[in-house]
C-alpha atoms as a PDB file:
ATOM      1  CA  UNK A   1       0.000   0.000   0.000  1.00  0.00           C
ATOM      2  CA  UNK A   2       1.378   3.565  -1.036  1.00  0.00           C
ATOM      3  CA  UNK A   3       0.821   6.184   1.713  1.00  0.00           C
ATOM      4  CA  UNK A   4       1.524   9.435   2.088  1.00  0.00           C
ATOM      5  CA  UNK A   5       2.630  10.935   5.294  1.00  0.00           C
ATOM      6  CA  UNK A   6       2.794  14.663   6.582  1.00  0.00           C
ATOM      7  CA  UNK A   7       4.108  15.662   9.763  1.00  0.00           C
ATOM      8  CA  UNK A   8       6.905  12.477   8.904  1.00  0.00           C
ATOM      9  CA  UNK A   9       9.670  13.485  11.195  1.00  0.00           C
ATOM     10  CA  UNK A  10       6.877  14.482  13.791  1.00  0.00           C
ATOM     11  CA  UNK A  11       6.750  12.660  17.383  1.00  0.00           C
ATOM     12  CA  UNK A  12       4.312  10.429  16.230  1.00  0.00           C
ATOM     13  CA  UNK A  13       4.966  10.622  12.729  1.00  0.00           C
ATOM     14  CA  UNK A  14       8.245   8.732  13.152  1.00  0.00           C
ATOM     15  CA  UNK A  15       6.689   6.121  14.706  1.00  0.00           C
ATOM     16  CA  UNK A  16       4.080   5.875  12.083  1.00  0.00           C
ATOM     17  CA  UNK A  17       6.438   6.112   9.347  1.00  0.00           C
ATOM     18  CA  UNK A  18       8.503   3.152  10.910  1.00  0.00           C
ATOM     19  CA  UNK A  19       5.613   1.134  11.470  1.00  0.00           C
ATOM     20  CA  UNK A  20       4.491   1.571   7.565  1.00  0.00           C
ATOM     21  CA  UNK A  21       7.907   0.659   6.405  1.00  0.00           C
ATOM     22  CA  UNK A  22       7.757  -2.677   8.687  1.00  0.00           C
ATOM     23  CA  UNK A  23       4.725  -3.717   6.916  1.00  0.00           C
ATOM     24  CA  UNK A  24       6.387  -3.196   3.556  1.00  0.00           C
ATOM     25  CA  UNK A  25       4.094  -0.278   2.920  1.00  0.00           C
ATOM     26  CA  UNK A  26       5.615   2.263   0.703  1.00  0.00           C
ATOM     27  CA  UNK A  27       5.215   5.690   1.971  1.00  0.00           C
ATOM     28  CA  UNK A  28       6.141   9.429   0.820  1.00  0.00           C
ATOM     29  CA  UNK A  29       7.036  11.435   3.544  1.00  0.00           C
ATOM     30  CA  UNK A  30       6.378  14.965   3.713  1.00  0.00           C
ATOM     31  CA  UNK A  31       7.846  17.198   6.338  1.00  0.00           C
ATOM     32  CA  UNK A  32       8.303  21.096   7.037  1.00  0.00           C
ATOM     33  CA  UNK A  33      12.629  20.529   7.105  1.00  0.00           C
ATOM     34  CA  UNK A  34      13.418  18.062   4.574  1.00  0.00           C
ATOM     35  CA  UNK A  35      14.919  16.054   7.161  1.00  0.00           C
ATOM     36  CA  UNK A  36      15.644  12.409   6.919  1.00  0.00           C
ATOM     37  CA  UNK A  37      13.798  10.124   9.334  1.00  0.00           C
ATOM     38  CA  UNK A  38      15.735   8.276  11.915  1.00  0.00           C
ATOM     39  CA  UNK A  39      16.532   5.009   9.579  1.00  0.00           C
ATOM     40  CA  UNK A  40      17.816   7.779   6.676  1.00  0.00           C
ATOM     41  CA  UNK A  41      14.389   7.419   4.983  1.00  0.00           C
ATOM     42  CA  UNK A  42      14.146  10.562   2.893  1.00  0.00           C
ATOM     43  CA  UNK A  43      11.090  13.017   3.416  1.00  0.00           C
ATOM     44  CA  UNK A  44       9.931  15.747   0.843  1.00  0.00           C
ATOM     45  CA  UNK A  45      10.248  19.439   2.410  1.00  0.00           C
ATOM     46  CA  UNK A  46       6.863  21.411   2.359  1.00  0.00           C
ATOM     47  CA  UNK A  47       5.666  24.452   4.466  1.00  0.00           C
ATOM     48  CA  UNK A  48       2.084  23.997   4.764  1.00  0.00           C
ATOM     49  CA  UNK A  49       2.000  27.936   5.976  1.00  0.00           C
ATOM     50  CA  UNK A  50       3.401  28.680   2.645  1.00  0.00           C
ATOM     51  CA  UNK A  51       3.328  26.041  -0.168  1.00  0.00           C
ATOM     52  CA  UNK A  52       0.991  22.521  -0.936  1.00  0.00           C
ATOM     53  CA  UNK A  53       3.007  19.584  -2.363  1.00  0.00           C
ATOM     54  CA  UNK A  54       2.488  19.036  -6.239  1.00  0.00           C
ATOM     55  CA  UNK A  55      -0.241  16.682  -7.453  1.00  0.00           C
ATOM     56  CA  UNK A  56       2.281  14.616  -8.514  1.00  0.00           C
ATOM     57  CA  UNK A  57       2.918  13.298  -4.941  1.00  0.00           C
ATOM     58  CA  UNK A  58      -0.768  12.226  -4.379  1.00  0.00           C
ATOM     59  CA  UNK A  59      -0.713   9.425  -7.554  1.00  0.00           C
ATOM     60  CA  UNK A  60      -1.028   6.151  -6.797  1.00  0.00           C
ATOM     61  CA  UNK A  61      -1.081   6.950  -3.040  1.00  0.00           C
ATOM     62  CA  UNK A  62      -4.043   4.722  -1.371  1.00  0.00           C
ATOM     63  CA  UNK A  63      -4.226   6.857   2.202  1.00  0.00           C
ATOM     64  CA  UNK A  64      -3.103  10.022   3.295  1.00  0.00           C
ATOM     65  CA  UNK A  65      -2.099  10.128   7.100  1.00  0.00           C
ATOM     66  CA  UNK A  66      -2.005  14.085   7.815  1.00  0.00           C
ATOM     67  CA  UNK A  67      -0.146  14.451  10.619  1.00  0.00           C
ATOM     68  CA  UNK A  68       1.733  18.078  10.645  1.00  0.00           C
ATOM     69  CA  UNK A  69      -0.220  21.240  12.159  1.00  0.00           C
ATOM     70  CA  UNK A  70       0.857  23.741  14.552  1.00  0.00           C
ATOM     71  CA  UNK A  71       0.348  21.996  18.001  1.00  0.00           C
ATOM     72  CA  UNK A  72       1.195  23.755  21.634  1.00  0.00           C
ATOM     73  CA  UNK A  73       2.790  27.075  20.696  1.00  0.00           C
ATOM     74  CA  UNK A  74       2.793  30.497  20.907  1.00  0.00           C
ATOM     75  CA  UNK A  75       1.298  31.031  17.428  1.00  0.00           C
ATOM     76  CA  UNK A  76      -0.928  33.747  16.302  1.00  0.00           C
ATOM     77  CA  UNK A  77      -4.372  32.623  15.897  1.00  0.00           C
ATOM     78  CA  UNK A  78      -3.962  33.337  12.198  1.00  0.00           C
ATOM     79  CA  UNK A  79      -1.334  30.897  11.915  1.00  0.00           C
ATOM     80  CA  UNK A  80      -3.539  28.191  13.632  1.00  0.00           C
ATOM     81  CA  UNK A  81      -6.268  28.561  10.911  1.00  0.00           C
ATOM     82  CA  UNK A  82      -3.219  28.605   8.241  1.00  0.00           C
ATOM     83  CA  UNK A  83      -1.698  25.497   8.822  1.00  0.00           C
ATOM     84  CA  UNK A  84      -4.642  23.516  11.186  1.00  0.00           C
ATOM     85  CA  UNK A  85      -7.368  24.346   9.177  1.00  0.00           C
ATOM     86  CA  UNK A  86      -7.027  25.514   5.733  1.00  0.00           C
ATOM     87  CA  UNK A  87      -4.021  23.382   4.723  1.00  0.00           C
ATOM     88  CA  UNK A  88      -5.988  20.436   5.827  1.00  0.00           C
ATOM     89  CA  UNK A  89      -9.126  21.122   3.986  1.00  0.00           C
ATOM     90  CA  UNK A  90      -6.187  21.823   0.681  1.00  0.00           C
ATOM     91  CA  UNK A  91      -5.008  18.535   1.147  1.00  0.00           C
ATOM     92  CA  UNK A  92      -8.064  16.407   1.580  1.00  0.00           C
ATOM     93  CA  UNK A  93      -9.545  18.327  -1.391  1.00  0.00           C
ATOM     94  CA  UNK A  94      -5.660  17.166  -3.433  1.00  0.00           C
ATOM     95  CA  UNK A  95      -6.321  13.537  -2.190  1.00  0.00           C
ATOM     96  CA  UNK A  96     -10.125  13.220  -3.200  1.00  0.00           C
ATOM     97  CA  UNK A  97      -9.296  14.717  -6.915  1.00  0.00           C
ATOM     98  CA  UNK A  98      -6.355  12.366  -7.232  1.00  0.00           C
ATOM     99  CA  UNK A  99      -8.556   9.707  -6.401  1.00  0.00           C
ATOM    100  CA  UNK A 100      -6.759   8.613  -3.354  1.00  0.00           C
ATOM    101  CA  UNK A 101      -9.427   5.743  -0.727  1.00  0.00           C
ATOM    102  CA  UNK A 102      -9.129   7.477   2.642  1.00  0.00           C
ATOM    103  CA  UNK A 103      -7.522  10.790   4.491  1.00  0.00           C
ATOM    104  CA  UNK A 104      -6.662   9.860   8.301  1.00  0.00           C
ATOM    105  CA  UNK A 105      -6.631  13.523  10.091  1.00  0.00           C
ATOM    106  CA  UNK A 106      -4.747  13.592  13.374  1.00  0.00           C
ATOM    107  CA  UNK A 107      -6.928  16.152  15.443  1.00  0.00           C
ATOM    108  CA  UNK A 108      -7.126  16.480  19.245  1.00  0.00           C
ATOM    109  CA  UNK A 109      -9.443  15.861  21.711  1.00  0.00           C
ATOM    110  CA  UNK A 110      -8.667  19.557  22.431  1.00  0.00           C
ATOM    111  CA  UNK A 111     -11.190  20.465  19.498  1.00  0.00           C
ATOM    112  CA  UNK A 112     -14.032  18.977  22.175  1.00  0.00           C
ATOM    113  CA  UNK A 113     -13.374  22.446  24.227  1.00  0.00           C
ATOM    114  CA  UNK A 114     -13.039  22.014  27.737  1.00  0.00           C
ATOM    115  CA  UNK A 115     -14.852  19.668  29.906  1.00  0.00           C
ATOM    116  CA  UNK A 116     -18.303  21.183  31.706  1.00  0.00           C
ATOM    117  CA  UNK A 117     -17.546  18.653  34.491  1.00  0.00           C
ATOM    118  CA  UNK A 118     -15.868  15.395  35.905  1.00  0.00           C
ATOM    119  CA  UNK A 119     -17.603  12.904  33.404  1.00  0.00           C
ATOM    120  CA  UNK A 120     -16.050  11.011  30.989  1.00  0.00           C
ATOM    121  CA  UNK A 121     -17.063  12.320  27.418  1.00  0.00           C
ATOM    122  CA  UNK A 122     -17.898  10.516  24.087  1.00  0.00           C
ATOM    123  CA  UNK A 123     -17.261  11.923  20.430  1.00  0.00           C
ATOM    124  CA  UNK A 124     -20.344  14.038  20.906  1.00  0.00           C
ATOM    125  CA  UNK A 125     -19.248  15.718  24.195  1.00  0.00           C
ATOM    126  CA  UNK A 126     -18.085  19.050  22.832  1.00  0.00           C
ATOM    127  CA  UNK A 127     -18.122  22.595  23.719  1.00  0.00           C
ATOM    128  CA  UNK A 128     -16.513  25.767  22.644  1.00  0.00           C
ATOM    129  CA  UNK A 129     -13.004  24.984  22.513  1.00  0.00           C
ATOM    130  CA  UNK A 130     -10.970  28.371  24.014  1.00  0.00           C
ATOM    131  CA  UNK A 131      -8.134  28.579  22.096  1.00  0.00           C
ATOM    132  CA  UNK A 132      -6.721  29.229  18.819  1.00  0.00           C
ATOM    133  CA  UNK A 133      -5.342  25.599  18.640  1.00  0.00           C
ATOM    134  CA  UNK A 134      -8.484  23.887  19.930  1.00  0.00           C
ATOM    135  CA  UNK A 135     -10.111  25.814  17.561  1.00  0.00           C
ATOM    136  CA  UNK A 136      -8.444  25.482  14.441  1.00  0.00           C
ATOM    137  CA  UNK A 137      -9.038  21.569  14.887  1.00  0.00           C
ATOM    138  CA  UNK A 138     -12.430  21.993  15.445  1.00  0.00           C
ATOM    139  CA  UNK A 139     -12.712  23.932  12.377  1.00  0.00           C
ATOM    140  CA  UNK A 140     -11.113  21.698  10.266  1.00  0.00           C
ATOM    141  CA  UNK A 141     -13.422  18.835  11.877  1.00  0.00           C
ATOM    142  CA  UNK A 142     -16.424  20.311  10.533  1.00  0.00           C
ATOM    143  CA  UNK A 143     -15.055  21.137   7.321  1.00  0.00           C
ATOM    144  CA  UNK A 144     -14.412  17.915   6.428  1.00  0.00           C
ATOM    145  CA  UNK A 145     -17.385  16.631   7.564  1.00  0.00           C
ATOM    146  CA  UNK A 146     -19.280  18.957   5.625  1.00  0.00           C
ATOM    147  CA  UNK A 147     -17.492  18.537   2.512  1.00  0.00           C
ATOM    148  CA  UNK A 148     -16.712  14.643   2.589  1.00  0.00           C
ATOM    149  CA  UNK A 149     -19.385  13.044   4.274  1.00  0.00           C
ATOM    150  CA  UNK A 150     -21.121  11.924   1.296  1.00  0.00           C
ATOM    151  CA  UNK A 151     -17.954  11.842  -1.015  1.00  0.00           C
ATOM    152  CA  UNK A 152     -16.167   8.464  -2.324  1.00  0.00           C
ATOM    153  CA  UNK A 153     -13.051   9.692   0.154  1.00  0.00           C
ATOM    154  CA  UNK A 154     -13.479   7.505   3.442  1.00  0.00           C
ATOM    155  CA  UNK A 155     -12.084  10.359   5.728  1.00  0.00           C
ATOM    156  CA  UNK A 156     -11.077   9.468   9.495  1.00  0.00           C
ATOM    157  CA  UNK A 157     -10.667  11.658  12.390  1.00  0.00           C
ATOM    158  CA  UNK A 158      -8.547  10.894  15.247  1.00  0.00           C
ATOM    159  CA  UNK A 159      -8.821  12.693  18.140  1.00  0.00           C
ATOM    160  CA  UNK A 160      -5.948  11.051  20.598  1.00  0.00           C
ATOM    161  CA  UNK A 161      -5.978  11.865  24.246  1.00  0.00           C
ATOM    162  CA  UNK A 162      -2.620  13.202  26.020  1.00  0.00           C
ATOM    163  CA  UNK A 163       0.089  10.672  24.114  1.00  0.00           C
ATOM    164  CA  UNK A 164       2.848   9.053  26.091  1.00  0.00           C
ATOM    165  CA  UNK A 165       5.870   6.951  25.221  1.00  0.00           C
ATOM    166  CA  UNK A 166       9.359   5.685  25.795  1.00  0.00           C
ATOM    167  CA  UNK A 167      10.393   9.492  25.866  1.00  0.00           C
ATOM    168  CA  UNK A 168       7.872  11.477  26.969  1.00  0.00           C
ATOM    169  CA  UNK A 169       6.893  14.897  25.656  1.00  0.00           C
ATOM    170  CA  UNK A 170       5.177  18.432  26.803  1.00  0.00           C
ATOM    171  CA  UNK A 171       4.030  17.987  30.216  1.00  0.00           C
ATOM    172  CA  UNK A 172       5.024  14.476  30.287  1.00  0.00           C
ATOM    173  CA  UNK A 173       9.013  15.283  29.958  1.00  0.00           C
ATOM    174  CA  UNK A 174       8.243  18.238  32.144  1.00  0.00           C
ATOM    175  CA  UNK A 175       7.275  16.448  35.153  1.00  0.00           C
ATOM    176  CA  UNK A 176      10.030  13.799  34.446  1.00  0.00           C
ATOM    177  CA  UNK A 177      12.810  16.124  35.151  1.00  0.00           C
ATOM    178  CA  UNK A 178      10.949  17.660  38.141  1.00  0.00           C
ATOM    179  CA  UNK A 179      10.850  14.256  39.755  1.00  0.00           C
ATOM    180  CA  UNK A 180      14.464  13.813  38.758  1.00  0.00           C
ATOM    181  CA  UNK A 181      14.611  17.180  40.657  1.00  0.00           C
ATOM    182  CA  UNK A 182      13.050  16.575  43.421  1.00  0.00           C
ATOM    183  CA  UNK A 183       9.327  18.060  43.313  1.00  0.00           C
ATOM    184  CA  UNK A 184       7.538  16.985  46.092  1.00  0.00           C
ATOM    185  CA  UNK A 185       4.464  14.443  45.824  1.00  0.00           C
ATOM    186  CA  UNK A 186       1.736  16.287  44.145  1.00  0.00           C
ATOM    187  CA  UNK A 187      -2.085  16.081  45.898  1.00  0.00           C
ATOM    188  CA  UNK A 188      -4.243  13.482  44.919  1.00  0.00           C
ATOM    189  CA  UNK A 189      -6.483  15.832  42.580  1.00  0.00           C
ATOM    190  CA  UNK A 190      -7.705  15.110  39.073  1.00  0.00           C
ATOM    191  CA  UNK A 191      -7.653  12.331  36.537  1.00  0.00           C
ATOM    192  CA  UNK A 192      -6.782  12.420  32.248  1.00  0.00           C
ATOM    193  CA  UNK A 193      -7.261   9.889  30.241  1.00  0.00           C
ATOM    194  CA  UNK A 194      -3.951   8.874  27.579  1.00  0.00           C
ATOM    195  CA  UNK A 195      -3.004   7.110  25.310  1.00  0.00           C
ATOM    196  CA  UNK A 196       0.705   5.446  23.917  1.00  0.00           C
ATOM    197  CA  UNK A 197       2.035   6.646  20.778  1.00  0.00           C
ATOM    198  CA  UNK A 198       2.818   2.826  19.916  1.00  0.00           C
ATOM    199  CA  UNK A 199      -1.442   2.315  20.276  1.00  0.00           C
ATOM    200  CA  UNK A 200      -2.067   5.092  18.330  1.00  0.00           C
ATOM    201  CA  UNK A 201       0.394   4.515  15.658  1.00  0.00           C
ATOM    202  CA  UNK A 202      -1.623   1.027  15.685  1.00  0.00           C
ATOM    203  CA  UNK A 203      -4.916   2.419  15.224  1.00  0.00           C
ATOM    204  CA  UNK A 204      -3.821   5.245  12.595  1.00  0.00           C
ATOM    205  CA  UNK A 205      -2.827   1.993  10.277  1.00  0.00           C
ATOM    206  CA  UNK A 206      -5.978   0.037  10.988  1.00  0.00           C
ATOM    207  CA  UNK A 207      -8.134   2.599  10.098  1.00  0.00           C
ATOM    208  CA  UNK A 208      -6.539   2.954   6.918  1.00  0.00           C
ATOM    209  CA  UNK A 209      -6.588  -0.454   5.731  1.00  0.00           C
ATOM    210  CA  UNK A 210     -10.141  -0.498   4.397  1.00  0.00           C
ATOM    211  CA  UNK A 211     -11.927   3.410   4.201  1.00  0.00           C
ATOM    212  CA  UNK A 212     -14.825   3.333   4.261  1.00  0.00           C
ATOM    213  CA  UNK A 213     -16.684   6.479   1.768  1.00  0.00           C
ATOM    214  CA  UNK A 214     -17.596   9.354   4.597  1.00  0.00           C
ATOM    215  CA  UNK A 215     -16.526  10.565   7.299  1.00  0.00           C
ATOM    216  CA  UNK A 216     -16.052   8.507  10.928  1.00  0.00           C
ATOM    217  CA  UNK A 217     -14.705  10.312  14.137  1.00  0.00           C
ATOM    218  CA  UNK A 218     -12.904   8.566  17.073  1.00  0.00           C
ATOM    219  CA  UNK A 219     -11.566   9.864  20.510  1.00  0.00           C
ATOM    220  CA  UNK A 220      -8.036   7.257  21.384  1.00  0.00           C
ATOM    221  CA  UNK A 221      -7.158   6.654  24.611  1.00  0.00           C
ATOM    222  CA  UNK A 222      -6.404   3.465  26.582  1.00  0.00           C
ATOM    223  CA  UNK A 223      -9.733   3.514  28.895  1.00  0.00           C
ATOM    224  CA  UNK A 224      -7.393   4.591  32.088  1.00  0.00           C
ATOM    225  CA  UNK A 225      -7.676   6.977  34.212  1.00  0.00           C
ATOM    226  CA  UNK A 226      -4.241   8.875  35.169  1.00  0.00           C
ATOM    227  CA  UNK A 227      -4.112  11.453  38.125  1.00  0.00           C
ATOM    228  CA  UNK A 228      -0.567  14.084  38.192  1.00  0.00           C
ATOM    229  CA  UNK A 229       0.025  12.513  41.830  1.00  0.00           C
ATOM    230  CA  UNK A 230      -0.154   8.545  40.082  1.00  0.00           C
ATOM    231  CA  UNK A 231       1.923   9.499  37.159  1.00  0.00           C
ATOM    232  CA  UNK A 232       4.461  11.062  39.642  1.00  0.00           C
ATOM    233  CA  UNK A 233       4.830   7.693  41.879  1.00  0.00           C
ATOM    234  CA  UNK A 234       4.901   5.807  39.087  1.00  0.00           C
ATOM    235  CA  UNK A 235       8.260   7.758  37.600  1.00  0.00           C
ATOM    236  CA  UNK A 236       9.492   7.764  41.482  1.00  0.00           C
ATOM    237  CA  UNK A 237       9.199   4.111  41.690  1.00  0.00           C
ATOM    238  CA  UNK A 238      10.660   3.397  38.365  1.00  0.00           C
ATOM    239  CA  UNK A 239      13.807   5.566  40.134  1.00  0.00           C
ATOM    240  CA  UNK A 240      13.885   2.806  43.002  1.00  0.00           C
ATOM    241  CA  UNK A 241      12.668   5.826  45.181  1.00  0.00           C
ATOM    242  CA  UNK A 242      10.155   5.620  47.681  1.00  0.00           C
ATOM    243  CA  UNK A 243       7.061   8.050  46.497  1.00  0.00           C
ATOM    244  CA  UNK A 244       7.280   9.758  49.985  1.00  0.00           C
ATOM    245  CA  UNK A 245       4.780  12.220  51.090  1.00  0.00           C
ATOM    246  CA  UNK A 246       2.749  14.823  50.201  1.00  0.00           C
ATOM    247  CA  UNK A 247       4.013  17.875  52.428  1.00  0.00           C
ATOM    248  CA  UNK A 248       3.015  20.581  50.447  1.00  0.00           C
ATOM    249  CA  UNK A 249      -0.949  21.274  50.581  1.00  0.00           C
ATOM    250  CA  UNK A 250      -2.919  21.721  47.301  1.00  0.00           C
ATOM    251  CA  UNK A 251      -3.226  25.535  48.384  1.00  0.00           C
ATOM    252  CA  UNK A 252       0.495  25.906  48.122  1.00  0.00           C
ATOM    253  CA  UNK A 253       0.669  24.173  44.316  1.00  0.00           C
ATOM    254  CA  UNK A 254      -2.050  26.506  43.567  1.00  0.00           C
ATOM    255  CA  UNK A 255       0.216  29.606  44.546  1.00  0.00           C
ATOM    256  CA  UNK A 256       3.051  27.936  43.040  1.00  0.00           C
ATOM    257  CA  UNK A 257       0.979  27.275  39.531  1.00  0.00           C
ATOM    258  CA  UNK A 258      -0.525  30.612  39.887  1.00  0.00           C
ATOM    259  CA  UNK A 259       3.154  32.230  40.054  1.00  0.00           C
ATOM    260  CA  UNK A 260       4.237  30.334  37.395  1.00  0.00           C
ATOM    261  CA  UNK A 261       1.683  31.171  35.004  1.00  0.00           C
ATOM    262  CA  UNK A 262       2.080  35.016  35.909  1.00  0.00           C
ATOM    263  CA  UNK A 263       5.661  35.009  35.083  1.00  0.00           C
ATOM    264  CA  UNK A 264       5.106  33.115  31.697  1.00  0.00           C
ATOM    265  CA  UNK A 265       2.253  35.023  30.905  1.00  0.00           C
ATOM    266  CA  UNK A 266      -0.082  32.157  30.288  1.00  0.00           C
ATOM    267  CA  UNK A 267      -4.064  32.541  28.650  1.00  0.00           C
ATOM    268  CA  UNK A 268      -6.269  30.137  28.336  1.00  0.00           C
ATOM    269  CA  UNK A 269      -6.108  27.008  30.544  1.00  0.00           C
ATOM    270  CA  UNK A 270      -3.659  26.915  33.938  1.00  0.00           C
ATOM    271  CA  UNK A 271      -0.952  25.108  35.150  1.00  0.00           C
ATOM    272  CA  UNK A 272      -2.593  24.289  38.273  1.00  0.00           C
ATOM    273  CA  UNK A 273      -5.882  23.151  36.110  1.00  0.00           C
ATOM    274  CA  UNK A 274      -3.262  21.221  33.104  1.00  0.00           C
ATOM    275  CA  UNK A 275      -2.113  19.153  36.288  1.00  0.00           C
ATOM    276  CA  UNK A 276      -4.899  18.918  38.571  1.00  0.00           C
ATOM    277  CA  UNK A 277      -7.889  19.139  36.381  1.00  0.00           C
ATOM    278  CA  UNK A 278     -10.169  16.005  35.439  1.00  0.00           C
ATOM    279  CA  UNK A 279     -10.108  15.467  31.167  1.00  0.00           C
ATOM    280  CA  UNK A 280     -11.295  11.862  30.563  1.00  0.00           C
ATOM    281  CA  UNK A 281     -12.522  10.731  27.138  1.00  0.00           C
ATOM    282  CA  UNK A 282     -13.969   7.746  26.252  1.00  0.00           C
ATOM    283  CA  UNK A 283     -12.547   4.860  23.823  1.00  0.00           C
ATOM    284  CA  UNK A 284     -16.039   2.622  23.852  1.00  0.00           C
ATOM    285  CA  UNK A 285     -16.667   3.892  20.073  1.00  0.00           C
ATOM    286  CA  UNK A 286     -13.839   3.241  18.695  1.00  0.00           C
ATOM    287  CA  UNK A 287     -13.968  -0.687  20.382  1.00  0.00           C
ATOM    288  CA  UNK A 288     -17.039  -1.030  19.161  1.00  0.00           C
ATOM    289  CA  UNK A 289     -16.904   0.116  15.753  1.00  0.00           C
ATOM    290  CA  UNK A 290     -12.768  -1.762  15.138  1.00  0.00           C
ATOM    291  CA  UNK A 291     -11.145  -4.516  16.386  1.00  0.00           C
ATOM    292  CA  UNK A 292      -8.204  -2.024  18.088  1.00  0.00           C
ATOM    293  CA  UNK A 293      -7.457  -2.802  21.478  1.00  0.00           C
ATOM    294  CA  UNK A 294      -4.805  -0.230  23.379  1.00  0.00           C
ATOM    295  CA  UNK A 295      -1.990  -2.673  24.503  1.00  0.00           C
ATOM    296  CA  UNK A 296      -0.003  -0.729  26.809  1.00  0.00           C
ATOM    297  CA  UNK A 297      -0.396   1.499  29.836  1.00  0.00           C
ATOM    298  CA  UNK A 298       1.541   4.017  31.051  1.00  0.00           C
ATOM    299  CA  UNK A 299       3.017   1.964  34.226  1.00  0.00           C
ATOM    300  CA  UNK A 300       4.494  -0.025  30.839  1.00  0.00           C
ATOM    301  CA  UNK A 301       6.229   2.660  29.481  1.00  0.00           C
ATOM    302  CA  UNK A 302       7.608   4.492  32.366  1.00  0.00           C
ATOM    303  CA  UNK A 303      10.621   2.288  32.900  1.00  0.00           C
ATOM    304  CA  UNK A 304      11.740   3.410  29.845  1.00  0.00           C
ATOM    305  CA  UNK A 305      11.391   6.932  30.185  1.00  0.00           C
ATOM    306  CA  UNK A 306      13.528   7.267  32.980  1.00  0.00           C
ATOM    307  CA  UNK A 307      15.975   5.136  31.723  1.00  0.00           C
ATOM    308  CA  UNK A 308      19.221   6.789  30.476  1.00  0.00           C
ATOM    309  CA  UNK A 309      17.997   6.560  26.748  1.00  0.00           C
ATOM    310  CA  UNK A 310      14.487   8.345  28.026  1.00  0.00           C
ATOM    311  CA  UNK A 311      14.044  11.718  29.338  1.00  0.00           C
ATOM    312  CA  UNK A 312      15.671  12.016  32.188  1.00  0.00           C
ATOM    313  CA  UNK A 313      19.310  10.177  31.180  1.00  0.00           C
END
């Protein structure tokens, strides 16, 4: 199968990329550099922001993963829309003229908005996301649902939870290296629901194998629920360290958070609330409409980011 890959040198796209070329799948890998991936596999360099690849690319390809987009930065909202949004709908549009089965969009569960309360939420859970990222997902969400749902083009939408592996990323690597440091044991406040980048990576290439003409929309995660304070012993204990206590009250991690985000000049969603606040999505569509079962958990994977190949070597 001939697939074409943007966002190929990406966090996940690596793993994707390997995974394809495993299977003997051919792929043509698009990234924003030019880079090679890890094993020297070429990719193709294209700016979204500023250029579409040729037509060319898009022959003979059977799926599209499209992986790149501006995720966690501090982008104007413009650029969100740019890249997020509008390149997506380009490319989708490129795919369905060259005749291509199925277009596998990595959104976010972040284009749901922010949870109303504790529950866990289903693909139909959604509010008003509140930022430009969130938003520019959304967006692209509904314009491909609006355009596609009735086309030949099976389209897929995968909207992964928080995703974890062997070396951990954003908040993930963050908290690694303030264990390593010494943070004390966080409260027992919260829960998020995850999922591994080697389950994902599994799910993006069942998806693919057989489109199906519209468009479907899944939430991944591995059906757990992970609090700041479990994560935290379990990255202790894969230390040998005892998790030892609590001594600083949830009123002091709020000042602490609070302090944090004042320096950094944070909008939108706070420290104390991205550690402590309750996110949980549910994975009972996605079981129910595919065979894919999450393998992994993060207690599997945390040996191996603190190990000296991981984060925190």
């Amino acid at each position: 199968m001939k697939c074409l890959v943007t966002g190929a040198t990406g966090y996940i796209g690596r793993h994707l990329c390997r995974q394809l070329l495993a299977r003997g799948d051919s792929i043509t890998a698009l990234s924003k550099t030019g880079a090679p991936l890890p094993d020297g596999t070429p990719t193709t360099a294209i700016d979204l922001a500023r250029t579409m690849p040729e037509q060319v690319l898009f022959e003979g390809v059977a799926v599209e993963f499209h992986l790149a987009g501006i995720a966690h930065q501090n982008a104007p909202a413009s650029a969100y829309r740019e890249v997020n949004e509008l390149a997506t709908m380009q490319l989708a549009r490129m795919s369905a003229a060259a005749g291509v089965g199925g277009f596998v969009f990595l959104s976010s569960v972040k284009a749901m908005g922010p949870a109303t309360d504790a529950r866990e939420r289903s693909e139909q859970d959604c509010s008003a996301p509140v930022d430009p990222y969130g938003w520019s997902k959304w967006s692209a969400e509904n314009a491909l649902q609006a355009e596609f749902a009735r086309g030949p083009m099976g389209v897929v939408i995968l909207r992964p939870a928080l995703v974890y592996g062997p070396v951990p990323k954003g908040n993930l690597a963050l908290l690694a290296r303030a264990v390593r440091a010494g943070l004390p044991r966080p409260p027992d406040l919260g829960a998020r629901s995850m999922v591994s980048v080697a389950d994902l990576v599994d799910l993006l290439c069942l998806v693919a194998r057989e489109p199906q003409p519209g468009v479907r929309t899944f939430i991944a995660s591995d059906g757990e629920r992970y609090s700041t304070r479990f994560v935290y012993d379990q990255l202790k204990l894969a230390q040998g360290r005892p998790v030892g206590r609590a001594w600083l009250p949830a009123a002091g991690w709020r000042l602490a958070a609070a302090l944090l985000d004042l320096r950094r000049g944070r909008q939108g969603e706070t420290t104390f609330d991205k550690l402590f606040g309750t996110e949980l999505y549910s994975n009972r569509a996605v079981l129910a409409a595919t065979p894919w079962r999450p393998r992994l958990r993060l207690q599997d994977v945390v040996p191996q980011m603190m190990s000296p190949g991981g984060d925190g070597g």
